[in-house]
PDB file of N, CA and C in Angstrom:
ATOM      1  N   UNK A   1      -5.645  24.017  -5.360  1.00  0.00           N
ATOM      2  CA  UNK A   1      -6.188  25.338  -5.532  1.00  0.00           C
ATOM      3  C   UNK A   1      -7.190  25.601  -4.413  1.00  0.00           C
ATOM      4  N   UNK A   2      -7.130  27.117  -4.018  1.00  0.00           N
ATOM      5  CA  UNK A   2      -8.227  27.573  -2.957  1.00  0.00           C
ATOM      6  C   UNK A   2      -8.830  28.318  -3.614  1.00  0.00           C
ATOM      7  N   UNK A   3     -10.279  28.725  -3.195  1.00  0.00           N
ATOM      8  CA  UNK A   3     -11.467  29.319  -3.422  1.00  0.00           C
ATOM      9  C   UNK A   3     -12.353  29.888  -2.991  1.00  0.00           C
ATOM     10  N   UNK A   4     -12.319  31.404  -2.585  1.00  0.00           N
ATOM     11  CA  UNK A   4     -13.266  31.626  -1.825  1.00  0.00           C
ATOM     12  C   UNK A   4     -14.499  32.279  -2.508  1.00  0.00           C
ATOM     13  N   UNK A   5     -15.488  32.067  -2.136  1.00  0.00           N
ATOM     14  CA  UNK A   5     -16.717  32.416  -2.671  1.00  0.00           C
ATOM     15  C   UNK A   5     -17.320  33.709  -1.159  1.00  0.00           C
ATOM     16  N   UNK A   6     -18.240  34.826  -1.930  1.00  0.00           N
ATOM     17  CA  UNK A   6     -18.906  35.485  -0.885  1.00  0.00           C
ATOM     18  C   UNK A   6     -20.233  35.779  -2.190  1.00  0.00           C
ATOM     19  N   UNK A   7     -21.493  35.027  -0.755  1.00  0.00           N
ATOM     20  CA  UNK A   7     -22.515  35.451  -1.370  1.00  0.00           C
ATOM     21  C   UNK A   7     -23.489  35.565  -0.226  1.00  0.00           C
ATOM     22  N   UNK A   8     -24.724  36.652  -0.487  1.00  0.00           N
ATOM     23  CA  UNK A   8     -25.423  36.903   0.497  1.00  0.00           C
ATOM     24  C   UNK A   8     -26.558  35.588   0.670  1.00  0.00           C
ATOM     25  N   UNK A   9     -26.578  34.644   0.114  1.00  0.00           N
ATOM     26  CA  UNK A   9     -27.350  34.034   0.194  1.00  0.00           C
ATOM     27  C   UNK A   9     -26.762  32.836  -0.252  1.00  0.00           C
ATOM     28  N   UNK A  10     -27.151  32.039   0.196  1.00  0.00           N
ATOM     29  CA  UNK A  10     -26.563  30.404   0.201  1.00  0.00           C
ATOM     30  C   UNK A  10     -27.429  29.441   0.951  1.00  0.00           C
ATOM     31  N   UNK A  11     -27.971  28.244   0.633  1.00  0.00           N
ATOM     32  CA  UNK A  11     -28.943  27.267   1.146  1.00  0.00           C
ATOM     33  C   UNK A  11     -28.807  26.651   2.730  1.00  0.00           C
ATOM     34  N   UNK A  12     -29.690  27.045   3.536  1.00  0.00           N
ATOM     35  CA  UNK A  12     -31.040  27.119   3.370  1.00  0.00           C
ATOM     36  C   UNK A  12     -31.414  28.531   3.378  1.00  0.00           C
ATOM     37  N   UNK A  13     -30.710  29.689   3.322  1.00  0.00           N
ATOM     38  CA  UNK A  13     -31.646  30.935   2.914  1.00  0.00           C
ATOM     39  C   UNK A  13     -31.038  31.191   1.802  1.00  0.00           C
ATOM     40  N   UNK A  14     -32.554  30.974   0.954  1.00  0.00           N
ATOM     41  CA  UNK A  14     -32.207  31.238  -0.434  1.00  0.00           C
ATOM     42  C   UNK A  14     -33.540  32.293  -0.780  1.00  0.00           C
ATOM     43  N   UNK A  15     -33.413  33.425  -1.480  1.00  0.00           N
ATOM     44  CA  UNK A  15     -33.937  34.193  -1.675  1.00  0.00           C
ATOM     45  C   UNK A  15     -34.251  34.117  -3.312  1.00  0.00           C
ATOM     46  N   UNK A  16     -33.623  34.273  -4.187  1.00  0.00           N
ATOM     47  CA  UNK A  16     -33.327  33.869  -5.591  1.00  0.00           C
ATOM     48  C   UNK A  16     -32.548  32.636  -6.522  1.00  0.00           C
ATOM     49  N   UNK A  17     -31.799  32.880  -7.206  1.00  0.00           N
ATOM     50  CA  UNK A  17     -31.004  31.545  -7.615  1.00  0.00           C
ATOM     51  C   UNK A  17     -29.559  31.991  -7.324  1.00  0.00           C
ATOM     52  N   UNK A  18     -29.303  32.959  -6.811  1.00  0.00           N
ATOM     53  CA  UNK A  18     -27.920  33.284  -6.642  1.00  0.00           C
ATOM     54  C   UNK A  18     -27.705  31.526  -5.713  1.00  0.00           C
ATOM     55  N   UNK A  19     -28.264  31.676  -4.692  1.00  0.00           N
ATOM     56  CA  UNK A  19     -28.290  30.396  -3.833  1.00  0.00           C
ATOM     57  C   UNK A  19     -27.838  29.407  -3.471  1.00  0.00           C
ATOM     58  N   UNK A  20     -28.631  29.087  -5.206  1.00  0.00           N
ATOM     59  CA  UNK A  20     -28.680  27.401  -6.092  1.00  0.00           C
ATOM     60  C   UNK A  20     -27.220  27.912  -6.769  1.00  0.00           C
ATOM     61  N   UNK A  21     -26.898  28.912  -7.515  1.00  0.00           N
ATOM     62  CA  UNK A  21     -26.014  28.557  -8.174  1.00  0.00           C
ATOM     63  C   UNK A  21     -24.597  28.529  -7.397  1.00  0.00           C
ATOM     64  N   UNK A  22     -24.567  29.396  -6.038  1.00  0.00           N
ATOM     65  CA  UNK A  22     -23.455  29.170  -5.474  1.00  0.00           C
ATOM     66  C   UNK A  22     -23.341  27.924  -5.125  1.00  0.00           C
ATOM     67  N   UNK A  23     -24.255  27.684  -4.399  1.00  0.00           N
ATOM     68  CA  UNK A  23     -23.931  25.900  -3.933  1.00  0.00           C
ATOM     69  C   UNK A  23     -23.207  25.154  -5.129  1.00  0.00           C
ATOM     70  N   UNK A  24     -24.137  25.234  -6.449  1.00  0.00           N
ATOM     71  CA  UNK A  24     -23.544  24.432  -7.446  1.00  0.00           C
ATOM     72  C   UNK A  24     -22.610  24.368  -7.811  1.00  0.00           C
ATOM     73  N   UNK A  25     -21.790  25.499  -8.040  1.00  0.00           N
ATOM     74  CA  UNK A  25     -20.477  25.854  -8.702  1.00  0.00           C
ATOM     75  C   UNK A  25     -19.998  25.207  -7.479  1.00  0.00           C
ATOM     76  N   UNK A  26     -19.964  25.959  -6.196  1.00  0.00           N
ATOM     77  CA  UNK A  26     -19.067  25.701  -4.946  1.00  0.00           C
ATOM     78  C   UNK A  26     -18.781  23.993  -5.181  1.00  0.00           C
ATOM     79  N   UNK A  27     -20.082  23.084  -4.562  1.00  0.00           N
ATOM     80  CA  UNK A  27     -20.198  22.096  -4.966  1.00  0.00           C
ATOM     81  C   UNK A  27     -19.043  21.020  -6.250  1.00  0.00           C
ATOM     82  N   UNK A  28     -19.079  21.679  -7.241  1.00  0.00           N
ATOM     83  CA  UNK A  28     -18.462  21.200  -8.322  1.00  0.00           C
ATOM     84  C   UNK A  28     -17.040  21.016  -8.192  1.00  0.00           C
ATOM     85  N   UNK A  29     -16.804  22.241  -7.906  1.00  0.00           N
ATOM     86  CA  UNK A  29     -15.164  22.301  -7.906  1.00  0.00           C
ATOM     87  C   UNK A  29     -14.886  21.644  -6.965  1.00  0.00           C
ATOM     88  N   UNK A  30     -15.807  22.029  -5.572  1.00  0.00           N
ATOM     89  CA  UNK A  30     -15.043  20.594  -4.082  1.00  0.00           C
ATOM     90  C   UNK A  30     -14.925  19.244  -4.514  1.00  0.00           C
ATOM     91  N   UNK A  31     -15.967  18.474  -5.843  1.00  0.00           N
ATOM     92  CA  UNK A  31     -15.596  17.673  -6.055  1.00  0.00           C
ATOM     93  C   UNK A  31     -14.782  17.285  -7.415  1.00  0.00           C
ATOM     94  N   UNK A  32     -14.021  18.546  -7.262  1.00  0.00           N
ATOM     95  CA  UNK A  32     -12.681  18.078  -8.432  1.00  0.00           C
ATOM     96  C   UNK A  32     -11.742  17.934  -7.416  1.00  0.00           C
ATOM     97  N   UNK A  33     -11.884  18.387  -5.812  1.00  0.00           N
ATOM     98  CA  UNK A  33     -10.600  18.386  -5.452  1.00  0.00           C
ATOM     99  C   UNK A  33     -10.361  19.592  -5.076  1.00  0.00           C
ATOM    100  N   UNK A  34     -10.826  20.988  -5.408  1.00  0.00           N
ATOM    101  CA  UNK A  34     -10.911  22.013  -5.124  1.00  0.00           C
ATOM    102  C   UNK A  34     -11.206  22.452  -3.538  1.00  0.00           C
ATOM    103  N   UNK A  35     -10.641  23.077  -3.018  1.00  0.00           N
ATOM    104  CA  UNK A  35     -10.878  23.511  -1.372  1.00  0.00           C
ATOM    105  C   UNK A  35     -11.656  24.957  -1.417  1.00  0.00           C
ATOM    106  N   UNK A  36     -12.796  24.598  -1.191  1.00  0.00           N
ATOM    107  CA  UNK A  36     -13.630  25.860  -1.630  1.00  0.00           C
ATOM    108  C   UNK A  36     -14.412  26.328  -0.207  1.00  0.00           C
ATOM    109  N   UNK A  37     -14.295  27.907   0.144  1.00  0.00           N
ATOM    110  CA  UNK A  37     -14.872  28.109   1.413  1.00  0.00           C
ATOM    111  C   UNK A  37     -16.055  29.154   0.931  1.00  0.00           C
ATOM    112  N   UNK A  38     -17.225  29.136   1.518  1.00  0.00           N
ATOM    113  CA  UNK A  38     -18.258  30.314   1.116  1.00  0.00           C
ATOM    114  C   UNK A  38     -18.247  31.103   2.368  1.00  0.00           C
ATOM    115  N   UNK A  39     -18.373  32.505   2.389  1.00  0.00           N
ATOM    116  CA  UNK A  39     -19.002  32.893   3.051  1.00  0.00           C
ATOM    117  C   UNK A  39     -19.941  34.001   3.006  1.00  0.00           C
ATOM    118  N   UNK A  40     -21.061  34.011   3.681  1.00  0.00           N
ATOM    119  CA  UNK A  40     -22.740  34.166   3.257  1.00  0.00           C
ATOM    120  C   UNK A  40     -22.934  34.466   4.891  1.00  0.00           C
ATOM    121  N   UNK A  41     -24.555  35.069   4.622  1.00  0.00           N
ATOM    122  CA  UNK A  41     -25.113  35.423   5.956  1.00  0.00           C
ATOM    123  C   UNK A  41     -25.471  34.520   6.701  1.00  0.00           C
ATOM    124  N   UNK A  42     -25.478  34.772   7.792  1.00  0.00           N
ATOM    125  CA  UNK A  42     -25.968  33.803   9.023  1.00  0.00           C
ATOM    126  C   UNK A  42     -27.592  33.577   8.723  1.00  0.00           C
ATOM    127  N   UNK A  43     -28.280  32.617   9.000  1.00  0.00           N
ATOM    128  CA  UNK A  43     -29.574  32.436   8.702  1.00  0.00           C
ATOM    129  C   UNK A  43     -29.922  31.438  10.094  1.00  0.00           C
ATOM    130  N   UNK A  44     -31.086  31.864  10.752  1.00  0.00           N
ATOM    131  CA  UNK A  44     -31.822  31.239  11.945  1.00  0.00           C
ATOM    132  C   UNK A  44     -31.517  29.718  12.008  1.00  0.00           C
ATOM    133  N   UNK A  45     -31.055  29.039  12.982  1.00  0.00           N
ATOM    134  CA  UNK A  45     -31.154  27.490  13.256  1.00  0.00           C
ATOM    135  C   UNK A  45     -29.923  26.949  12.573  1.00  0.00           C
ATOM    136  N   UNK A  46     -28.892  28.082  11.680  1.00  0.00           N
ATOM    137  CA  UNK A  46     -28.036  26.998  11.070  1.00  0.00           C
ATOM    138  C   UNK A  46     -26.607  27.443  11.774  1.00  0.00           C
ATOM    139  N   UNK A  47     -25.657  26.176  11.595  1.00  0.00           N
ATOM    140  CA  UNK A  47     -24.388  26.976  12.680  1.00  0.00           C
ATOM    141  C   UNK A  47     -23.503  28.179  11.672  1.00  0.00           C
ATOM    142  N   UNK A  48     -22.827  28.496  12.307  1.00  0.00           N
ATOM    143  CA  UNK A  48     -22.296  29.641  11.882  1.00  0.00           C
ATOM    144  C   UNK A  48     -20.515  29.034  11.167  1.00  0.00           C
ATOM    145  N   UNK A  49     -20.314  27.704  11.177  1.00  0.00           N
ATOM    146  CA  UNK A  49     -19.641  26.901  10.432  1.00  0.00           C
ATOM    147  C   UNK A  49     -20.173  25.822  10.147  1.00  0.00           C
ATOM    148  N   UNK A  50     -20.045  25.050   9.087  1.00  0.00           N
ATOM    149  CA  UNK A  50     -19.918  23.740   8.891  1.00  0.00           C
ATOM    150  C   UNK A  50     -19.545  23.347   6.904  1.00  0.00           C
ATOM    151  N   UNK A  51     -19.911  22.198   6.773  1.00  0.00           N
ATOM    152  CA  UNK A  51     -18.944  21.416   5.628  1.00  0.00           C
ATOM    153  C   UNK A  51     -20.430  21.018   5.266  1.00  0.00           C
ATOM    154  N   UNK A  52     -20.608  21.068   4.293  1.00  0.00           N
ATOM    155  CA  UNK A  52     -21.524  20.835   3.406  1.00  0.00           C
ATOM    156  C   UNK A  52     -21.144  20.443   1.768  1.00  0.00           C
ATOM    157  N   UNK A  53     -21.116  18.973   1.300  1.00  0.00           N
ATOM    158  CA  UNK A  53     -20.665  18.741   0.193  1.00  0.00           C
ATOM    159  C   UNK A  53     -19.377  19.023  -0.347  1.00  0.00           C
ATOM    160  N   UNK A  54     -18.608  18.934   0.992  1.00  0.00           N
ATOM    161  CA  UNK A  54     -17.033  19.369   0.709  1.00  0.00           C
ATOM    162  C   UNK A  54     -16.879  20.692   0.922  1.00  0.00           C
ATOM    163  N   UNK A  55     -17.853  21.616   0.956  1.00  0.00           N
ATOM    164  CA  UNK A  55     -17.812  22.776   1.354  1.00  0.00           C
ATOM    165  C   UNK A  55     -17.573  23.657   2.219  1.00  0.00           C
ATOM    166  N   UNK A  56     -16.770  24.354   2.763  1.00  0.00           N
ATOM    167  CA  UNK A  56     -16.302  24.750   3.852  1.00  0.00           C
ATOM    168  C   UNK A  56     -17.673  25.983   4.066  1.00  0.00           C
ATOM    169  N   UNK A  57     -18.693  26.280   4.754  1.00  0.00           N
ATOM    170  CA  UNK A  57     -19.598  27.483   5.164  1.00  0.00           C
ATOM    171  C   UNK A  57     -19.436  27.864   6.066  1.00  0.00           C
ATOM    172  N   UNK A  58     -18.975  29.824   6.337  1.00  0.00           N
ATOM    173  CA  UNK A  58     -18.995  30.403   7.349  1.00  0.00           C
ATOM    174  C   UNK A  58     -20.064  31.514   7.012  1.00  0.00           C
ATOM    175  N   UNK A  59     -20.718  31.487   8.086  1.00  0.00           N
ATOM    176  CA  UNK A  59     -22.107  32.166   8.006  1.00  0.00           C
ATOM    177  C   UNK A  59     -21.510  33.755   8.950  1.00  0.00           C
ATOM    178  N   UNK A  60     -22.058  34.994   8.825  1.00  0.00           N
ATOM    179  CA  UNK A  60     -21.341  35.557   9.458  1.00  0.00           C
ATOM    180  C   UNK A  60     -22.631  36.220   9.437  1.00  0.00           C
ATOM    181  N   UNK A  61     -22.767  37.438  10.393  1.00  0.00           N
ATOM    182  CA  UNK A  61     -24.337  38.100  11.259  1.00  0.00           C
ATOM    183  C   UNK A  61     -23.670  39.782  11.002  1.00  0.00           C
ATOM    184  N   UNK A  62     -24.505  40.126  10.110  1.00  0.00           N
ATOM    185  CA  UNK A  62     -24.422  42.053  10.372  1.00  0.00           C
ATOM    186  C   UNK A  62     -24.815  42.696  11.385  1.00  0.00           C
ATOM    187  N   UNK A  63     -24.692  43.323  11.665  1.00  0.00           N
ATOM    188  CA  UNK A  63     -24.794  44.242  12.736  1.00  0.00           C
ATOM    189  C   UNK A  63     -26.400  44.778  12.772  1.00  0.00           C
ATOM    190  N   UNK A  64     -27.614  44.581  13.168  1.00  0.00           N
ATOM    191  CA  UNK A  64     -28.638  44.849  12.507  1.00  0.00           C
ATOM    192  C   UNK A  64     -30.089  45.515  13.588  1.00  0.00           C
ATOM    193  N   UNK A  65     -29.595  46.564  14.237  1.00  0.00           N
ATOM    194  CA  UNK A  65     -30.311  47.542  15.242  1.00  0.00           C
ATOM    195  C   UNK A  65     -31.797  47.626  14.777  1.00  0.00           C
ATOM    196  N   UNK A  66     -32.935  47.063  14.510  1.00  0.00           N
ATOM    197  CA  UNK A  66     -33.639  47.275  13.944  1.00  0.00           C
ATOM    198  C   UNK A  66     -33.978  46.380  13.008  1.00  0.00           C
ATOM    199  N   UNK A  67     -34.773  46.788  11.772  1.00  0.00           N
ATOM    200  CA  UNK A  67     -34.673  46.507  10.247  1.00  0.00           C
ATOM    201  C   UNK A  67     -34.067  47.997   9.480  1.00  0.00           C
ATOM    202  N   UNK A  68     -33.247  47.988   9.352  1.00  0.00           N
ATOM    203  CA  UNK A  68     -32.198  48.710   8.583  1.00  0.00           C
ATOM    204  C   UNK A  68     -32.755  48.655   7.040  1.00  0.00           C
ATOM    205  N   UNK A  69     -32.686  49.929   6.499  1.00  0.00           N
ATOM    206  CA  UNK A  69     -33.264  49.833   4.948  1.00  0.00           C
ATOM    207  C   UNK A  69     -31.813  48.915   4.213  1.00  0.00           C
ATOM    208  N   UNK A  70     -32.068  48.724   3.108  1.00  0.00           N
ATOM    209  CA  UNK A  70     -31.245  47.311   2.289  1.00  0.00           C
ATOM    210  C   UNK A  70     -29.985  48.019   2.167  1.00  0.00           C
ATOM    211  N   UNK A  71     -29.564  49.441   1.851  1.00  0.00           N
ATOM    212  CA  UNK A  71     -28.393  49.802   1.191  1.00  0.00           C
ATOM    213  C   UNK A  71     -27.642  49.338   2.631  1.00  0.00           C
ATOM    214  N   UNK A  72     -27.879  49.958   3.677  1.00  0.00           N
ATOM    215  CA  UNK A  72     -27.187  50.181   5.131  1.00  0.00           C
ATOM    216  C   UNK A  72     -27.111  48.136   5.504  1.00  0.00           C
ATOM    217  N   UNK A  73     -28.332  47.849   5.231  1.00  0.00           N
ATOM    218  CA  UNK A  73     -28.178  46.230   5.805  1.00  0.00           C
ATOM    219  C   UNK A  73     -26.943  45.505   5.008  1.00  0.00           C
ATOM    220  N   UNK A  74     -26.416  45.906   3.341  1.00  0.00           N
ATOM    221  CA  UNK A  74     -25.639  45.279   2.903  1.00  0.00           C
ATOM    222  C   UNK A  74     -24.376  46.108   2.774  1.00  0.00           C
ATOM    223  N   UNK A  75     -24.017  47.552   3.523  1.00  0.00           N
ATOM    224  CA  UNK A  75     -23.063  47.454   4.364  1.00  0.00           C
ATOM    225  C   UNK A  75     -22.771  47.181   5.294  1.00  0.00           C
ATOM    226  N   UNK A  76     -23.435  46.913   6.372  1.00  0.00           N
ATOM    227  CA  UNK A  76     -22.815  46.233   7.764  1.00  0.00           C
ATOM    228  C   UNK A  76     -22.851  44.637   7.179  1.00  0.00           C
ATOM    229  N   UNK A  77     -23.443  44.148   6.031  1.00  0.00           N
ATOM    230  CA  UNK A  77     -22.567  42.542   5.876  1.00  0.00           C
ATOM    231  C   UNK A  77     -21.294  43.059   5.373  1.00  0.00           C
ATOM    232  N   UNK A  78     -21.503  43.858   4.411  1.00  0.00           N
ATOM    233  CA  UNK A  78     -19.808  43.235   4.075  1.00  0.00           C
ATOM    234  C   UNK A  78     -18.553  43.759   4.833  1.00  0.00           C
ATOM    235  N   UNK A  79     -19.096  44.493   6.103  1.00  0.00           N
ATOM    236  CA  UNK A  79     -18.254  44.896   6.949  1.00  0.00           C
ATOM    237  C   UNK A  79     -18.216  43.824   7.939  1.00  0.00           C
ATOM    238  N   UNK A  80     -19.572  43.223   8.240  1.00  0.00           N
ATOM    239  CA  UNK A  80     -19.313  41.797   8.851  1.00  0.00           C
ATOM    240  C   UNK A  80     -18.198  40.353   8.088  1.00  0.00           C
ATOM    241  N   UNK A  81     -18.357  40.502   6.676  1.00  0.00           N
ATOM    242  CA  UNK A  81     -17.568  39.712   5.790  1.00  0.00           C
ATOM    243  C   UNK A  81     -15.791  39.891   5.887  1.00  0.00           C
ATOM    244  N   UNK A  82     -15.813  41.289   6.439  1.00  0.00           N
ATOM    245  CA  UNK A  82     -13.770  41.423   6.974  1.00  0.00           C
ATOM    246  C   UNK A  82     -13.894  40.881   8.135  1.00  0.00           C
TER     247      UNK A  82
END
């Protein structure tokens, strides 16, 4: 089975528990065997792929002219997310 997960936040930028709980779930199922990929925002210093706990992470960067108020910042992610 495949799995994709999309969340705006995933460790090390964690803002709330959305975060913690994606990792966890993600986490869980990679170790049933599950092929699980997240993808979440890009965050400073981390690569924009890698494997974390079986985890496949692609970090992806919005488009972001400025500081953009929140509605506009979390459409250019999920237009960054296609």
């Amino acid at each position: 089975m495949r799995v994709a997960m999309l969340s705006w936040e995933f460790p090390p930028k964690t803002v709330g528990g959305l975060a913690q709980h994606v990792y966890d779930l993600s986490a869980a199922l990679a170790a049933r065997g599950v092929e699980v990929l997240v993808f979440t925002c890009g965050a400073s210093g981390v690569p924009e792929m890698e494997e974390v706990n079986g985890v496949k992470v692609h970090r992806v960067y919005p488009y972001t002219p400025g500081t953009p108020d929140f509605v506009t910042w979390v459409m250019q992610f999920n237009v960054a997310l296609l």
